[in-house]
Protein backbone atom coordinates (compact mmCIF):
# COMPACT_ATOMS: atom_id res chain seq x y z
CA UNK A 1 113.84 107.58 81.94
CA UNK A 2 112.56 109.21 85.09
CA UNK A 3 108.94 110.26 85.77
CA UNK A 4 107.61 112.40 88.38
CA UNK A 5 106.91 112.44 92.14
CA UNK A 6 105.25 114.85 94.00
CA UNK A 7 107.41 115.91 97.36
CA UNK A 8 104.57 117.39 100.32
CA UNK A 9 105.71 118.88 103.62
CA UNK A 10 103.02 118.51 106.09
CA UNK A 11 102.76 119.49 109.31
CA UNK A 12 102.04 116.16 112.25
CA UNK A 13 98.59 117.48 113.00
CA UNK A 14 95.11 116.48 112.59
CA UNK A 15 93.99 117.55 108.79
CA UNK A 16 97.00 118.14 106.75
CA UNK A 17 96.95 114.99 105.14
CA UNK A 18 93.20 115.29 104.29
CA UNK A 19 93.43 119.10 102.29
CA UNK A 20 95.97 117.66 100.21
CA UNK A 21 94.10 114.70 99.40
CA UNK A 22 90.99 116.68 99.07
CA UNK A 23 92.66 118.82 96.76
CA UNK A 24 93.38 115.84 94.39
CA UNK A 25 90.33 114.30 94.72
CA UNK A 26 88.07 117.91 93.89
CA UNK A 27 90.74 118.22 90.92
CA UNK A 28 90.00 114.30 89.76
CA UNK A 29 93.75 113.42 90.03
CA UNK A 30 93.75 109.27 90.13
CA UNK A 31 96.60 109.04 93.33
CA UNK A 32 99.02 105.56 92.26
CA UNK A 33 101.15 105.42 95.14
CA UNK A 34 102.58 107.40 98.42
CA UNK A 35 104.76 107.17 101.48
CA UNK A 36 105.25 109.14 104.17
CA UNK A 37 108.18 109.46 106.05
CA UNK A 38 107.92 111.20 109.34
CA UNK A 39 109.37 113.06 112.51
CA UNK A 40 108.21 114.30 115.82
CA UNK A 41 107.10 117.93 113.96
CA UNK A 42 106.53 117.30 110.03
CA UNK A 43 106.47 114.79 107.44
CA UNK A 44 107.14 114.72 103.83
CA UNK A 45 104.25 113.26 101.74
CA UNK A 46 106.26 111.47 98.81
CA UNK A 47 103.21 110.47 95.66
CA UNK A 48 102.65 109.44 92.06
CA UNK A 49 99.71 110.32 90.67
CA UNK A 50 98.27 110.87 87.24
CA UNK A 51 98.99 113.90 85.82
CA UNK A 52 101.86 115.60 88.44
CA UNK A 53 102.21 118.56 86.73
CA UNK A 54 98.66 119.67 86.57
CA UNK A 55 98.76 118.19 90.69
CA UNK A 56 101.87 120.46 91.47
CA UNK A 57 99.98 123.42 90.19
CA UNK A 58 96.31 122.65 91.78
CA UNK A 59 98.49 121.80 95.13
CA UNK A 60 100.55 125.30 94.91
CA UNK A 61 97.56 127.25 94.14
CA UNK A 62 95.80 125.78 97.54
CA UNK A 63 98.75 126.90 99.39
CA UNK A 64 100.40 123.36 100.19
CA UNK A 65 104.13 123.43 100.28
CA UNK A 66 104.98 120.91 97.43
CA UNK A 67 108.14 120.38 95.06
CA UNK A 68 108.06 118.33 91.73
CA UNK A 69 111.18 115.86 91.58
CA UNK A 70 112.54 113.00 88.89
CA UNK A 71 112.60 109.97 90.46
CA UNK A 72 113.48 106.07 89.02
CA UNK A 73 110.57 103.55 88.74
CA UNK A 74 111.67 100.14 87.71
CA UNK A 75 109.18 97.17 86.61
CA UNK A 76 109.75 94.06 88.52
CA UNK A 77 108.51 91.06 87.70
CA UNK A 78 106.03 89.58 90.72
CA UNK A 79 108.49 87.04 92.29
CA UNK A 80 110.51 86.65 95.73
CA UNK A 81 113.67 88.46 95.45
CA UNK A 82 113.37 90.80 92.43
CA UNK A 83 113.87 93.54 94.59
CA UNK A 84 116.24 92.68 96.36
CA UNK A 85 117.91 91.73 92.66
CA UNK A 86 117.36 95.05 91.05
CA UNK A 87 118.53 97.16 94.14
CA UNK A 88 122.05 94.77 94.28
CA UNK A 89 122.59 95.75 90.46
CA UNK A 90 122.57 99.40 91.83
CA UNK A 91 125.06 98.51 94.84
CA UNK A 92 127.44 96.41 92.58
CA UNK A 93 127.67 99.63 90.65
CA UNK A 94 128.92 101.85 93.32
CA UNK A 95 125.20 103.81 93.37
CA UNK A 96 123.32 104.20 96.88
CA UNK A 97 120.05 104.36 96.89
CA UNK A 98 118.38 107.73 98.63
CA UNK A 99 115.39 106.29 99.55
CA UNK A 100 113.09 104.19 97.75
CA UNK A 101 109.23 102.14 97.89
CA UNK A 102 107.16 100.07 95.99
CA UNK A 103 103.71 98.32 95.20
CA UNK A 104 102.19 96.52 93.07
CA UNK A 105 100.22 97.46 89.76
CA UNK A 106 98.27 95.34 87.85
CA UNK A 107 100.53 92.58 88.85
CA UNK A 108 103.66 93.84 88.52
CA UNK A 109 105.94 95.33 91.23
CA UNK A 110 106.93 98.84 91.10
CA UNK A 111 110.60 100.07 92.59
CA UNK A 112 110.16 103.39 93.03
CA UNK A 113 113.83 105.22 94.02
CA UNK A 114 115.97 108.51 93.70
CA UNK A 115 119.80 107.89 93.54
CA UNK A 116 122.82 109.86 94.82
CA UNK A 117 124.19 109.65 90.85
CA UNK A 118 121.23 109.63 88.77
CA UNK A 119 123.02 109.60 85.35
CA UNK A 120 125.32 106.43 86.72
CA UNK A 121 121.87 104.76 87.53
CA UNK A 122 120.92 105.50 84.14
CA UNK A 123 123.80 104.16 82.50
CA UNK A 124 122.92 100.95 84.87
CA UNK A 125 119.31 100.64 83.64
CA UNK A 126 120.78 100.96 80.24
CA UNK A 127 123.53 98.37 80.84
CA UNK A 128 121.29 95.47 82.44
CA UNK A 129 118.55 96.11 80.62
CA UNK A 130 116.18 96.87 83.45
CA UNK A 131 112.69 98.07 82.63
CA UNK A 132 111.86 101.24 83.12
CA UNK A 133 108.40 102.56 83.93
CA UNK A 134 107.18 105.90 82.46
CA UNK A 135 104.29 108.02 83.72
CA UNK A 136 102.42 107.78 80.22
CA UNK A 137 102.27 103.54 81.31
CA UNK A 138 101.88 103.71 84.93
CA UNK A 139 98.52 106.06 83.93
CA UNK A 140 97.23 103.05 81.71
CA UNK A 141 97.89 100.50 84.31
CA UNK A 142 95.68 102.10 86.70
């Protein structure tokens, strides 16, 4: 019900953002989505990519600090408001939301979140029928 996301401390200087992104690129790993969130110092590189695993270990072996974490990605139908919809059936549940980002895939919005009670957003998914996205689909919609 999860899939995974690729968590990258980098340092705020010139060229830490490009060797991790070369490393991808020279190991043919098709990036889907990333975020960074920042402060003064570092920043942590948050991506989905094809094949994480095989990223984690190509990313580890060129010396970048990276950890390998489940994470929720919803399907959202491209209208106003779906977003906001999907994170209110999390709320009305009692379940905050950690942080979270999206974009859009072949049409289709992608909620991308990690929860402070990940088996009580599971249960949620479950109850209101919201669609999940694996990594085995996001891989064919790219």
């Amino acid at each position: 019900m999860t899939i995974n996301q690729l968590s990258i401390f980098i340092e705020n200087r010139s060229g830490t953002l490009v060797k991790v992104l070369q490393v991808l690129k020279q190991s043919n790993i098709q990036l889907i989505s990333c975020t960074i969130a920042d402060t003064a110092e570092y920043g942590i590189l948050r991506l989905i990519c094809a094949e994480p695993t095989r990223a984690y270990e190509e990313l580890k072996a060129a010396g970048v600090a990276v950890a390998l974490s489940d994470v929720f990605a919803i399907e959202l139908d491209n209208e106003p408001g779906r977003g906001a919809d999907a994170i209110s059936t999390f709320s009305d549940a009692g379940i905050s939301i950690v942080y979270l980002y999206s974009f859009m895939l072949a049409g289709k919005g992608i909620l991308v979140f990690r929860t402070d009670d990940a088996e009580k957003a599971k249960d949620t998914i479950r109850k209101n029928n919201l669609k999940v996205i694996t990594e085995k689909e996001l891989e064919t919609l790219v």
